[in-house]
C-alpha atoms as a PDB file:
ATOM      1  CA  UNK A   1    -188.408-251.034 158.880  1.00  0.00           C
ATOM      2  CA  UNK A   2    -189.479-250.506 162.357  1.00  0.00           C
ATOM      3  CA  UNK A   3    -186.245-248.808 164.618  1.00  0.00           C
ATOM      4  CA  UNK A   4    -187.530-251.574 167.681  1.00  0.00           C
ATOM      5  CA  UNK A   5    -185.720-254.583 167.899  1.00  0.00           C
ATOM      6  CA  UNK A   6    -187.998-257.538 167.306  1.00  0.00           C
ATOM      7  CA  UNK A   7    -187.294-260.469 169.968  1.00  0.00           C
ATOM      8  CA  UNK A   8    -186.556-263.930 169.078  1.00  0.00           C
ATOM      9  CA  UNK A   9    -184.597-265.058 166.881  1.00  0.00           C
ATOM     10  CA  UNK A  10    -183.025-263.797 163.280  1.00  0.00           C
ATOM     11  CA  UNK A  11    -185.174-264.816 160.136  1.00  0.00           C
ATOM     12  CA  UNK A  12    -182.919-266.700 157.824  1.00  0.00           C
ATOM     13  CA  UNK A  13    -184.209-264.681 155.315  1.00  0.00           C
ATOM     14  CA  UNK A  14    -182.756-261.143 156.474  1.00  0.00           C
ATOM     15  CA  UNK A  15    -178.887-260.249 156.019  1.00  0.00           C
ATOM     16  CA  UNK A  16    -178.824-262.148 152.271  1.00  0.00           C
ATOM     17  CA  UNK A  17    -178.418-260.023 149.595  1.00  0.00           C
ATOM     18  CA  UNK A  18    -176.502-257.182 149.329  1.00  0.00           C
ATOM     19  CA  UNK A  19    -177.999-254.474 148.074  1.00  0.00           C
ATOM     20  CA  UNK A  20    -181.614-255.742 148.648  1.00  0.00           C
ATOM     21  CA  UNK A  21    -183.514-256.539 152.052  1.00  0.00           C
ATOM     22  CA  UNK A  22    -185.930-259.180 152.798  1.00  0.00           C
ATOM     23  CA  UNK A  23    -188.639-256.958 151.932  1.00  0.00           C
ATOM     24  CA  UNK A  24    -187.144-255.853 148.473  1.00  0.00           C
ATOM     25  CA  UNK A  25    -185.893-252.452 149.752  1.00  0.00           C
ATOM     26  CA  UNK A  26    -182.912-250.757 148.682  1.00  0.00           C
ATOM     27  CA  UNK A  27    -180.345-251.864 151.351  1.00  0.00           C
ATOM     28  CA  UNK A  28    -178.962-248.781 153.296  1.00  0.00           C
ATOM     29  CA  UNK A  29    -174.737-247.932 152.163  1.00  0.00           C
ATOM     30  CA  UNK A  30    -172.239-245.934 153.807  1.00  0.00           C
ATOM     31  CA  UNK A  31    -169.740-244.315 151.685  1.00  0.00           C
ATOM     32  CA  UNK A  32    -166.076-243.859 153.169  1.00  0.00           C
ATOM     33  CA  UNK A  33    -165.529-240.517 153.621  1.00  0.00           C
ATOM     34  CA  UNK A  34    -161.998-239.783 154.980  1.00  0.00           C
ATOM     35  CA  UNK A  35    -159.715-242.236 156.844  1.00  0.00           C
ATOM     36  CA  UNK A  36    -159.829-241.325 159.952  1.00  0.00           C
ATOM     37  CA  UNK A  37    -158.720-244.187 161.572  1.00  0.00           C
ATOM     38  CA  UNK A  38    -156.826-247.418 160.791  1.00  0.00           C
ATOM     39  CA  UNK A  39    -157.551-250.234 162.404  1.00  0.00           C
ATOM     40  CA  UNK A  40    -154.515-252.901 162.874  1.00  0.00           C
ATOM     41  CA  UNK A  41    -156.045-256.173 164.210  1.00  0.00           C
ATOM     42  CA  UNK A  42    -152.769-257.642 165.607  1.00  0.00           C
ATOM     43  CA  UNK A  43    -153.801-261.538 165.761  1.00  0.00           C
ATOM     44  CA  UNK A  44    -156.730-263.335 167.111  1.00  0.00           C
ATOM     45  CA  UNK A  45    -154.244-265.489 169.784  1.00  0.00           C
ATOM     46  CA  UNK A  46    -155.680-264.228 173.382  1.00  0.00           C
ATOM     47  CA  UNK A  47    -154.153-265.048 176.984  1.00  0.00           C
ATOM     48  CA  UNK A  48    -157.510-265.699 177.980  1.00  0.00           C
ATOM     49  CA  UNK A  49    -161.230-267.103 176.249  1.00  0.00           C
ATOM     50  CA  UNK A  50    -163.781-265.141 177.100  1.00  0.00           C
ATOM     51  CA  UNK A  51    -167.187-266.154 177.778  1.00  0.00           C
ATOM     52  CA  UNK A  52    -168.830-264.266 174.808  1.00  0.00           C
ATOM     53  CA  UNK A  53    -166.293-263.031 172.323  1.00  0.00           C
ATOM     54  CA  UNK A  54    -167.272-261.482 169.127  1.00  0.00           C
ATOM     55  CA  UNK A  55    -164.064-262.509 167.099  1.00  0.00           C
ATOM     56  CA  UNK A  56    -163.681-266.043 169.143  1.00  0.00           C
ATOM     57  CA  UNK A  57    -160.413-264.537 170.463  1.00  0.00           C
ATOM     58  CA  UNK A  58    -158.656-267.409 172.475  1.00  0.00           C
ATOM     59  CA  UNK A  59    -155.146-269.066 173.125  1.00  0.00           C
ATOM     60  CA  UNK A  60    -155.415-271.623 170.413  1.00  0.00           C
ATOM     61  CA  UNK A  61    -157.765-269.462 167.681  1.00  0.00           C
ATOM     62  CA  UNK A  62    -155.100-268.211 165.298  1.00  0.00           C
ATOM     63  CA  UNK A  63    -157.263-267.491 162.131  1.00  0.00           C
ATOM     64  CA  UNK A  64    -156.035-264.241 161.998  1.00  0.00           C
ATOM     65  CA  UNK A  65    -152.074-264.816 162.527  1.00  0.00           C
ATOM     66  CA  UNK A  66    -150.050-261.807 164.010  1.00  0.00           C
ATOM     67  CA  UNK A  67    -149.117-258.794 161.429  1.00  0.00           C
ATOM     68  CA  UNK A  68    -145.552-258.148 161.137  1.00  0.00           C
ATOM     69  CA  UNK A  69    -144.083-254.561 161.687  1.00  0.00           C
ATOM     70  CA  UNK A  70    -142.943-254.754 158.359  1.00  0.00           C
ATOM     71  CA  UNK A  71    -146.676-255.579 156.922  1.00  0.00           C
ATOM     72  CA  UNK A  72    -148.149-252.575 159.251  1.00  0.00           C
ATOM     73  CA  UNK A  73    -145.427-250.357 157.879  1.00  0.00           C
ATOM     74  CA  UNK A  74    -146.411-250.570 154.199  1.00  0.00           C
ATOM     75  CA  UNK A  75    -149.784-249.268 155.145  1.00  0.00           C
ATOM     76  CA  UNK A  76    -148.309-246.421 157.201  1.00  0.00           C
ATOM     77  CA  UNK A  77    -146.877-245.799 153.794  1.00  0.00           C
ATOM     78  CA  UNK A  78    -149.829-245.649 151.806  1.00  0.00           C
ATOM     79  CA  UNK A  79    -151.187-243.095 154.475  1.00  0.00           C
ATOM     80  CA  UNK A  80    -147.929-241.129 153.491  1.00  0.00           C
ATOM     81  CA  UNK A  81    -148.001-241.302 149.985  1.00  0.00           C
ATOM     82  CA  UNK A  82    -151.232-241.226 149.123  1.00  0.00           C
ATOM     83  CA  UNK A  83    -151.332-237.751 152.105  1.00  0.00           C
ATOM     84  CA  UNK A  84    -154.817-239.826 153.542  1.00  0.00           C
ATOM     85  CA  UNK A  85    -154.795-237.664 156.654  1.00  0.00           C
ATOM     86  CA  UNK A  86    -155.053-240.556 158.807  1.00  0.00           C
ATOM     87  CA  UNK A  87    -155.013-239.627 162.634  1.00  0.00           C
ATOM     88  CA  UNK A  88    -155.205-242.649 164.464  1.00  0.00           C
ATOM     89  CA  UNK A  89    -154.120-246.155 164.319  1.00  0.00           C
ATOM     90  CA  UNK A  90    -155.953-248.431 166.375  1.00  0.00           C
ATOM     91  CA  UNK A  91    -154.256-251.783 167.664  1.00  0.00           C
ATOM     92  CA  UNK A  92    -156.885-254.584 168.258  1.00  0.00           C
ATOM     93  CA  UNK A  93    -156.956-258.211 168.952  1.00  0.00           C
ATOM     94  CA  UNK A  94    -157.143-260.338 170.532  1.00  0.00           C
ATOM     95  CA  UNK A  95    -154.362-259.139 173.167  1.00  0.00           C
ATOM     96  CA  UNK A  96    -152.019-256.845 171.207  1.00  0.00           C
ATOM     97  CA  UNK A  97    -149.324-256.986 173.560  1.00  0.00           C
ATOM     98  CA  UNK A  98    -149.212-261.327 172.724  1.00  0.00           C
ATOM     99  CA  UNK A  99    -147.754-260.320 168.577  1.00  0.00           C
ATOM    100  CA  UNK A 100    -143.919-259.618 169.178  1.00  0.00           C
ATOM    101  CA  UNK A 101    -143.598-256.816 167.034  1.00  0.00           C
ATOM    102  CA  UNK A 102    -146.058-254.776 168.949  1.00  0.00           C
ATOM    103  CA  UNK A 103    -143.815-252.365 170.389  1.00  0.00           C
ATOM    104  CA  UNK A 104    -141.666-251.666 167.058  1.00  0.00           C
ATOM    105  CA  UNK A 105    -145.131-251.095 165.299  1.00  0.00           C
ATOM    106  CA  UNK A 106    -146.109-248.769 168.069  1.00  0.00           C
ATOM    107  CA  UNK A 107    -142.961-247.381 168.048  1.00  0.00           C
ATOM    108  CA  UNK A 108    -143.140-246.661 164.074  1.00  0.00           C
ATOM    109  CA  UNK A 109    -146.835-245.422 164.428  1.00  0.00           C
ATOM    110  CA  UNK A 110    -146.023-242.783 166.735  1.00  0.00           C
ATOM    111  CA  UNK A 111    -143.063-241.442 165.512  1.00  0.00           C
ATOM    112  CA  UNK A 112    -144.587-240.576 162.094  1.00  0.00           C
ATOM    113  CA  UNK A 113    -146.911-238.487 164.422  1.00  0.00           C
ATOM    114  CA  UNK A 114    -149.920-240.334 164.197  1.00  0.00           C
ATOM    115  CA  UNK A 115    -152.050-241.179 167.715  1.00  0.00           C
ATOM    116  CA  UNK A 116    -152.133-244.869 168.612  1.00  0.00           C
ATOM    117  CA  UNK A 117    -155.102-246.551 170.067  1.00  0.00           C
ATOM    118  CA  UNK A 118    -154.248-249.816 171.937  1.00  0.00           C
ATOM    119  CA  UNK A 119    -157.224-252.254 173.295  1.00  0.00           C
ATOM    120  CA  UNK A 120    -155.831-254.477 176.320  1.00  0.00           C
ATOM    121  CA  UNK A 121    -157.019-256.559 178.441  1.00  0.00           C
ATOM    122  CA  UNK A 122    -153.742-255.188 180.461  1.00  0.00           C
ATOM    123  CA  UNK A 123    -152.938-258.394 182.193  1.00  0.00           C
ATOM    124  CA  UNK A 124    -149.500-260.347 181.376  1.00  0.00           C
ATOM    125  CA  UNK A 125    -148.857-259.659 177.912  1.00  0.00           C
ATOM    126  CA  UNK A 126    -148.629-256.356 178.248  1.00  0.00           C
ATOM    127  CA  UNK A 127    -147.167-256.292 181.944  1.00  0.00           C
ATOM    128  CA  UNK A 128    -144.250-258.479 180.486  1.00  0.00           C
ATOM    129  CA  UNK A 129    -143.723-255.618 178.034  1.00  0.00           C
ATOM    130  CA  UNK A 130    -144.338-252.560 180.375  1.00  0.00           C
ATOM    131  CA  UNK A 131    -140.042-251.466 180.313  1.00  0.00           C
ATOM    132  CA  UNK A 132    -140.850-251.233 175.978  1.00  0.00           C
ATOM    133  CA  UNK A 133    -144.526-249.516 176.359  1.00  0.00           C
ATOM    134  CA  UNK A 134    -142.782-246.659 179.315  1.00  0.00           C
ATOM    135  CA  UNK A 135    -140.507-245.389 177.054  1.00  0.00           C
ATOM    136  CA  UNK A 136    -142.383-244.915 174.665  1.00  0.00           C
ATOM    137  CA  UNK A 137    -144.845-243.090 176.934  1.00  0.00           C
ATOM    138  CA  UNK A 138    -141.970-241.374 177.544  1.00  0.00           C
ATOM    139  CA  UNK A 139    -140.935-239.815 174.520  1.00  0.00           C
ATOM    140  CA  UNK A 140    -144.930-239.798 172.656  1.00  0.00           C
ATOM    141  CA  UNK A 141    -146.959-238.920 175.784  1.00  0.00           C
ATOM    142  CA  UNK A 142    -150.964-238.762 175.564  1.00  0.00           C
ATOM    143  CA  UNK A 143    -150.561-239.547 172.257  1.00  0.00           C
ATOM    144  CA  UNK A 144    -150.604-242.824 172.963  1.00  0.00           C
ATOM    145  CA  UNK A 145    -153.551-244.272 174.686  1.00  0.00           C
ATOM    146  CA  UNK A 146    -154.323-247.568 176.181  1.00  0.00           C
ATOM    147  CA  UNK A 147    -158.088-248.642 176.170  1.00  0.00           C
ATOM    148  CA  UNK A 148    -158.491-251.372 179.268  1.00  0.00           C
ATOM    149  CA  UNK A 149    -161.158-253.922 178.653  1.00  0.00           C
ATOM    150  CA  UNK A 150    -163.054-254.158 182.216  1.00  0.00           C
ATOM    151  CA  UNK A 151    -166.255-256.206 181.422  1.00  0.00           C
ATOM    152  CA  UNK A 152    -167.867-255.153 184.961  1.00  0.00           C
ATOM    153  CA  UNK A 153    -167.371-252.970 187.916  1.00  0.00           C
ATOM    154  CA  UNK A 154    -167.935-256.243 190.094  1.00  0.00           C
ATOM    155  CA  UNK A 155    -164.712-259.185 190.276  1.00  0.00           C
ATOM    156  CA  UNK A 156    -167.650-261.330 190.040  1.00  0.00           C
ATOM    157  CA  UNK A 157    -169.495-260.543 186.946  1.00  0.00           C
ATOM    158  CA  UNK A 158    -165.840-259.826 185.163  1.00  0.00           C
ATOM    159  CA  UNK A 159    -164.458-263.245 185.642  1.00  0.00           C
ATOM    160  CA  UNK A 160    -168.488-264.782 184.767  1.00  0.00           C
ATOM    161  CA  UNK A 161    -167.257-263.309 181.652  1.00  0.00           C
ATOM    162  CA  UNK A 162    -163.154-263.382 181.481  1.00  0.00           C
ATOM    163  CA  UNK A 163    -162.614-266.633 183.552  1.00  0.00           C
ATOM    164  CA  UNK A 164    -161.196-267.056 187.032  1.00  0.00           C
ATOM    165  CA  UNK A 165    -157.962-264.783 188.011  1.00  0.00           C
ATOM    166  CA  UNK A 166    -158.505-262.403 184.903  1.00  0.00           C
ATOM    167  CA  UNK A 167    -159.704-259.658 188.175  1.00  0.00           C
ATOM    168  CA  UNK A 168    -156.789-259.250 190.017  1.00  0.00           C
ATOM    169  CA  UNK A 169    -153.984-258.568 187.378  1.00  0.00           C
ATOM    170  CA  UNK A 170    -156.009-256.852 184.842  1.00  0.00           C
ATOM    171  CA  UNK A 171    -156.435-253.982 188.242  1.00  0.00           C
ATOM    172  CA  UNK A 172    -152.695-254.884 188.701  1.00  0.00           C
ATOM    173  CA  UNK A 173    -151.975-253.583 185.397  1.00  0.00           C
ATOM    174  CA  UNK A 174    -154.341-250.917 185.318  1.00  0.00           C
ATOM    175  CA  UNK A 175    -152.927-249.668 188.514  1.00  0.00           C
ATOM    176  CA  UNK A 176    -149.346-249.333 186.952  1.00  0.00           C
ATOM    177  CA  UNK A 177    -150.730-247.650 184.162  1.00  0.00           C
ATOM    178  CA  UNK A 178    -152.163-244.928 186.436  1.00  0.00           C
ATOM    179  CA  UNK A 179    -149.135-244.805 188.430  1.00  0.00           C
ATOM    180  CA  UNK A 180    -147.174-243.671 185.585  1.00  0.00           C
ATOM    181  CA  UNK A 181    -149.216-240.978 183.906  1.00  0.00           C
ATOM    182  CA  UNK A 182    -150.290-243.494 180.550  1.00  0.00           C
ATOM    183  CA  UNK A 183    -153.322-242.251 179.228  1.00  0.00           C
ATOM    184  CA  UNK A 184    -155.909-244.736 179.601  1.00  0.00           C
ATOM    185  CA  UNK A 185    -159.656-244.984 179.185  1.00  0.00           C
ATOM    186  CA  UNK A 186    -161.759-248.041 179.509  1.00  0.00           C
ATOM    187  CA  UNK A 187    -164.551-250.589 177.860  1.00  0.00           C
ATOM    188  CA  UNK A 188    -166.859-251.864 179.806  1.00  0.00           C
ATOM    189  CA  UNK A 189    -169.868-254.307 178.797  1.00  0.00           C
ATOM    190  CA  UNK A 190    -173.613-254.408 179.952  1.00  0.00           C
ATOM    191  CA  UNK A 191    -173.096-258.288 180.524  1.00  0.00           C
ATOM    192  CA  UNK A 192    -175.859-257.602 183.759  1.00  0.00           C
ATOM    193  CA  UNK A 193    -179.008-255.958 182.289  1.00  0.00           C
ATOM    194  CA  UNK A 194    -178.409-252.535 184.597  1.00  0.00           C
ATOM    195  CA  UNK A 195    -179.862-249.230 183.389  1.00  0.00           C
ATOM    196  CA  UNK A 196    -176.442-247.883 181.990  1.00  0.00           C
ATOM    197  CA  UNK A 197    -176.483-244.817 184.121  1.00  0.00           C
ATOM    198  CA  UNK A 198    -176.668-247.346 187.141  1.00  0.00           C
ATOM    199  CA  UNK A 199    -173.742-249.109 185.545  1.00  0.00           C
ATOM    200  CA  UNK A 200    -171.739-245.840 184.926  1.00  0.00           C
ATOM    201  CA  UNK A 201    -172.588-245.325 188.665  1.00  0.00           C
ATOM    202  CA  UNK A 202    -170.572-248.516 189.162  1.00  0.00           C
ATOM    203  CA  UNK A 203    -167.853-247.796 187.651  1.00  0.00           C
ATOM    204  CA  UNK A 204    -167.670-244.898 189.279  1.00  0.00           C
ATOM    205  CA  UNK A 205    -167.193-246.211 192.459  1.00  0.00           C
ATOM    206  CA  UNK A 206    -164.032-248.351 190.898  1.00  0.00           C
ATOM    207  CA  UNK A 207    -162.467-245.473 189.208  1.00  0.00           C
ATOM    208  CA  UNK A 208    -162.433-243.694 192.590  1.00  0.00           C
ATOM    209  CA  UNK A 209    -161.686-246.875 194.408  1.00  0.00           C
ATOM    210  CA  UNK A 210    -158.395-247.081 191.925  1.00  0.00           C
ATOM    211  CA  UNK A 211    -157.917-242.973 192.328  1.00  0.00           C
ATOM    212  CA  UNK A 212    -158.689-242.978 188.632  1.00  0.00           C
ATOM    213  CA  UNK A 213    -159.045-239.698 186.906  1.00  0.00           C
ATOM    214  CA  UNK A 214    -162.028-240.627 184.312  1.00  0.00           C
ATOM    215  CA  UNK A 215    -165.170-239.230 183.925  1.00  0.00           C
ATOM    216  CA  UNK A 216    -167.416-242.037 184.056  1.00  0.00           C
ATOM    217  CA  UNK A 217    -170.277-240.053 182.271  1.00  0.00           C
ATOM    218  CA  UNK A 218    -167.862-239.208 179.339  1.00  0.00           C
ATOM    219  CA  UNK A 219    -168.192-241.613 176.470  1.00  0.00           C
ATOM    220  CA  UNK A 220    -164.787-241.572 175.435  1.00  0.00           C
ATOM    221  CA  UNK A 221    -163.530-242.464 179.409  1.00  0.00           C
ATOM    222  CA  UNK A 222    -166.114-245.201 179.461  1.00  0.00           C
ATOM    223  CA  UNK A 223    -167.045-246.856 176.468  1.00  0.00           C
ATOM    224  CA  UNK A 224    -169.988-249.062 176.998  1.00  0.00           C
ATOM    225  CA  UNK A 225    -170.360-251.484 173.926  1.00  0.00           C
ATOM    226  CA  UNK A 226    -173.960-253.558 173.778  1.00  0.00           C
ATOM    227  CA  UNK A 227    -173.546-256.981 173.288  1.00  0.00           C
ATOM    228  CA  UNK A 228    -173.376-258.844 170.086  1.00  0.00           C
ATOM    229  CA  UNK A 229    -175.260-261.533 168.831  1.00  0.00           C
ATOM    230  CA  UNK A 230    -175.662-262.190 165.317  1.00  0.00           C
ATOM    231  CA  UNK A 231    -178.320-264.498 165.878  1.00  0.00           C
ATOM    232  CA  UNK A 232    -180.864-262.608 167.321  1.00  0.00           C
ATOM    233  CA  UNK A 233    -182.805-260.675 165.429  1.00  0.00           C
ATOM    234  CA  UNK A 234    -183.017-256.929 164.421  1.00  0.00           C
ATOM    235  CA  UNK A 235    -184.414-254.882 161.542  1.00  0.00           C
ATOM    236  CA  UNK A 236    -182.585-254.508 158.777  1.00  0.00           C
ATOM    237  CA  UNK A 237    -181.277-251.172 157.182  1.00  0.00           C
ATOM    238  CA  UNK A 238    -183.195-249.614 154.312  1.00  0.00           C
ATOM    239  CA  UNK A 239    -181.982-246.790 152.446  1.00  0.00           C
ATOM    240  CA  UNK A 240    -184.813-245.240 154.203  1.00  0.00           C
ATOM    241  CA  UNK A 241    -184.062-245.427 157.732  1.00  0.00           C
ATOM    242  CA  UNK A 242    -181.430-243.030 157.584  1.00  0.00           C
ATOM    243  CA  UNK A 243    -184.379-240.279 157.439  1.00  0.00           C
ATOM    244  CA  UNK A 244    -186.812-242.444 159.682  1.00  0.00           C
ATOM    245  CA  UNK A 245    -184.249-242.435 162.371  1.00  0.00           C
ATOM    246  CA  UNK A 246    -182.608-238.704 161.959  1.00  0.00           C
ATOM    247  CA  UNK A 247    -178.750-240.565 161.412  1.00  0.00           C
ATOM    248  CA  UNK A 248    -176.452-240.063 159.165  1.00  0.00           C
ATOM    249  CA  UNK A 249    -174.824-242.642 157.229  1.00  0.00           C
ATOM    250  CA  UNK A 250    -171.444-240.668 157.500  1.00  0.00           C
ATOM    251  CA  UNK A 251    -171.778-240.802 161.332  1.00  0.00           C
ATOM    252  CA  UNK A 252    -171.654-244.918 160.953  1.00  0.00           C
ATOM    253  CA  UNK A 253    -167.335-246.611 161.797  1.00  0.00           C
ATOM    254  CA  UNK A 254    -167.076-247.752 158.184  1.00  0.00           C
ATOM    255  CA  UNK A 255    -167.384-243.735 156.557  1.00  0.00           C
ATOM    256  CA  UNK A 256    -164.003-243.023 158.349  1.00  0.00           C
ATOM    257  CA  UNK A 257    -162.864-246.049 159.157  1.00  0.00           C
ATOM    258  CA  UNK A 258    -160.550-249.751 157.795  1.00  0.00           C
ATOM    259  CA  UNK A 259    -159.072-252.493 159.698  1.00  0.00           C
ATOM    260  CA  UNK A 260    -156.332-254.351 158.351  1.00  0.00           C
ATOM    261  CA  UNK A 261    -156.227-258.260 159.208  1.00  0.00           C
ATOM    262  CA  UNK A 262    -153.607-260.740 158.257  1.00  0.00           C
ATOM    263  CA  UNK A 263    -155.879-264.565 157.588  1.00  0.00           C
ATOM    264  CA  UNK A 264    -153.894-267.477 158.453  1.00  0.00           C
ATOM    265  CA  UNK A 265    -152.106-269.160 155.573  1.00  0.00           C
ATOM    266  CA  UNK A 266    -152.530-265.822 153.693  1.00  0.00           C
ATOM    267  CA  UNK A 267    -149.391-264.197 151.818  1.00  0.00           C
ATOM    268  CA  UNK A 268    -150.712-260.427 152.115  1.00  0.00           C
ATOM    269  CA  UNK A 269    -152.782-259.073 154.639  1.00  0.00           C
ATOM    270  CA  UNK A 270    -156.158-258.142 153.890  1.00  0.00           C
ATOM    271  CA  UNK A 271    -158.505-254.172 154.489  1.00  0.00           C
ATOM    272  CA  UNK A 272    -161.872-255.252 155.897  1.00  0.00           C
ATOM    273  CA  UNK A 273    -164.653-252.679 156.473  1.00  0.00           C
ATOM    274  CA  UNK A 274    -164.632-252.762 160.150  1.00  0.00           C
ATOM    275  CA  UNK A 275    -163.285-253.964 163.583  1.00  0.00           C
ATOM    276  CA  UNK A 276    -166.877-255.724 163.680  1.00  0.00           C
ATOM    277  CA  UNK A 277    -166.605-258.436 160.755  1.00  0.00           C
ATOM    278  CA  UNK A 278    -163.206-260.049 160.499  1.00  0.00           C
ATOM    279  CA  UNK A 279    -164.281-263.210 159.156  1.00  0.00           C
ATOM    280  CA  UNK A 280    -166.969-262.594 156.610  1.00  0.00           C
ATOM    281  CA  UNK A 281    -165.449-262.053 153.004  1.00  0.00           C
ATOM    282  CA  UNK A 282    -168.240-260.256 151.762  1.00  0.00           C
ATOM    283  CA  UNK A 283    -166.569-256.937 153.983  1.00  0.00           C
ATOM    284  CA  UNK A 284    -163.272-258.228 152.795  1.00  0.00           C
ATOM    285  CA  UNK A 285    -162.583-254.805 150.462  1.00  0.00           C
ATOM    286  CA  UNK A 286    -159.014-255.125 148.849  1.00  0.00           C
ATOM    287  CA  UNK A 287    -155.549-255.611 150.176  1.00  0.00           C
ATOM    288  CA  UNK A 288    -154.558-252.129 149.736  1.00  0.00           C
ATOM    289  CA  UNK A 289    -155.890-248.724 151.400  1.00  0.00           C
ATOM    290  CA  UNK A 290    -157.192-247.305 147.899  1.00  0.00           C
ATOM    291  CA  UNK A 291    -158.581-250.700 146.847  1.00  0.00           C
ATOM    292  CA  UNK A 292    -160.754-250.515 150.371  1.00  0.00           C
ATOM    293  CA  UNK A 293    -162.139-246.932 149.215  1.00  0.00           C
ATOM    294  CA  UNK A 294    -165.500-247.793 148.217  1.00  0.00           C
ATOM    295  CA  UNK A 295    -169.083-248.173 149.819  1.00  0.00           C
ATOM    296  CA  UNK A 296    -169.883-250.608 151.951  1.00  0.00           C
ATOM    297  CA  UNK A 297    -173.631-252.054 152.285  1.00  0.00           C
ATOM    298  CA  UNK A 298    -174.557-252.985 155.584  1.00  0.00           C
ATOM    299  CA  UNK A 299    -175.549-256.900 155.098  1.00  0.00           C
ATOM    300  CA  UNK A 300    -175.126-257.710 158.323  1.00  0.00           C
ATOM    301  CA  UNK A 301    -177.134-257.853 162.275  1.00  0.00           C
ATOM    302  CA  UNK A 302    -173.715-256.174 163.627  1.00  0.00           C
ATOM    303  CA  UNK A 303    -174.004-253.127 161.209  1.00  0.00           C
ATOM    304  CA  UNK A 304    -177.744-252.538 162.263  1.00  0.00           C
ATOM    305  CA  UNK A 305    -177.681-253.226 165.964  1.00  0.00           C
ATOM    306  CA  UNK A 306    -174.143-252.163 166.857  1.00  0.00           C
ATOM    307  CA  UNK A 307    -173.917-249.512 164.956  1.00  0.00           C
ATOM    308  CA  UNK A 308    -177.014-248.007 162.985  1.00  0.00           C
ATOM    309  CA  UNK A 309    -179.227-248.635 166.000  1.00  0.00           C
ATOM    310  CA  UNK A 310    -176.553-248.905 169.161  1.00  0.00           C
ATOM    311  CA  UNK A 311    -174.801-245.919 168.130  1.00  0.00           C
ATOM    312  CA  UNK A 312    -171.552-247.044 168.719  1.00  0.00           C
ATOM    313  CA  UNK A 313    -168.084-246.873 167.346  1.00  0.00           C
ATOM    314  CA  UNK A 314    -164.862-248.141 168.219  1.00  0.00           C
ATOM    315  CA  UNK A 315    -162.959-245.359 167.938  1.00  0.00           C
ATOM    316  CA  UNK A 316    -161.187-243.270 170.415  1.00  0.00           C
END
């Protein structure tokens, strides 16, 4: 395994079996160690379609339907019952604030004293429920954070990626957030090629332009995510390579991490491995919490170059 990404595109032949690479090696595992985080993916129905978007999130793509409060809750109990020592649920979507139960599930999250992790595109679904997400600012406070997706520093290279008019009210939305004390950090995307500390420079320049109080050299103010393509290629993930490259396999999202996703049609939802791989049902690991504790081998491009190679997590 070489830790360079080859150009070009992915041999067919990678990303097949299992527990066995291309080459015959043992394919690399992670084990989950704690649950550190829940992931709830709320529905794949989106107020806009973006450009490139990893789980196809649109206005008409409803293969994942919306969770129910009542769905989210029985998990919440698990984490209870089964004392998991889970510390933060992360909403995800699509655009969270587009299920209606949002703010009841937020609302039950928080009060059982867990931190809540919301990823919006902060545009009208969530300005139509601002009145519902203030109070409970109100009575959780930084507790509750709001992660703002903001593909570029530029108008221009945000709506090349989010469509025309996505600029203006995601910085209307963002603004209000600012103005009343929500605690907020944001995702941006290398959609331009820019060294990233030029593009941290960048944003920057917006944060101070908005009167922003990030750090745009923290990771957790600014997460940069690198772009996903599961068609181009990239090395695959030997047992090995956790030595060749000095990481740890405990440091990867799926040793402390599950999201939960409800399919379409489906009469229970389902725990997959990650935020990363929704669709495929070889990460598909039970329907409850303690069915989804097991290991998890990384057959797939995602789990090499977002994760094992990029570095990157989705957590807060």
């Amino acid at each position: 395994m070489s830790a360079v990404e080859d150009r070009g595109r992915l041999d067919s032949r990678k990303f097949q079996d299992p527990f066995i690479t291309q080459n015959g090696e043992p394919r690399a595992f992670v084990e989950l160690k704690s649950l550190e985080t829940l992931w709830v993916n709320t529905g794949t129905l989106c107020n806009v379609t973006c450009a490139n978007c990893y789980i196809e999130s649109s206005p008409r793509n409803d293969r994942l339907a919306y969770i129910s409060h009542a769905e989210v809750a029985a998990y919440l109990d698990e984490i209870d019952a089964d004392a998991l020592g889970t510390k933060l649920i992360g909403f995800t979507g699509g655009e969270p604030f587009m299920n209606p139960d949002m703010l009841a599930m937020l609302e039950d999250t928080l009060s059982r004293g867990h931190h809540a992790l919301v990823l919006t595109n902060a545009m009208k679904p969530m300005w139509h429920k601002r009145n519902g997400l203030l109070a409970l600012q109100q009575a959780h406070g930084e507790r509750l954070v709001l992660r703002i997706s903001v593909d570029h520093y530029t108008k221009e290279v945000h709506e090349t990626e989010r469509g025309p008019g996505t600029w203006d009210p995601m910085i209307k939305g963002l603004s209000w957030l600012r103005e009343h004390d929500f605690t907020i950090n944001i995702a941006g995307r290398n959609l331009t090629g820019e060294p990233e500390p030029l593009l941290r420079d960048g944003f920057a320049r917006m944060f101070q332009d908005l009167d922003l109080t990030l750090d745009p050299r923290n990771p957790v103010d600014l997460v940069i995510f690198p772009e996903m393509d599961a068609t181009a290629d990239v090395p695959e993930i030997t047992e090995a390579c956790w030595g060749i490259l000095s990481v740890s396999p405990d440091a990867q999202m799926c040793a402390s991490a599950r999201m939960v996703v409800k399919r379409k049609g489906a009469a229970k939802p389902a725990v997959v491995a990650c935020t990363l791989l929704p669709y495929d049902e070889q990460f598909e690991l039970g329907v409850t919490l303690a069915e989804a504790d097991r290991r998890v081998h990384l057959n797939h491009p995602h789990c090499a170059r977002f994760c094992v190679l990029g570095g990157a997590s989705c957590g807060g």
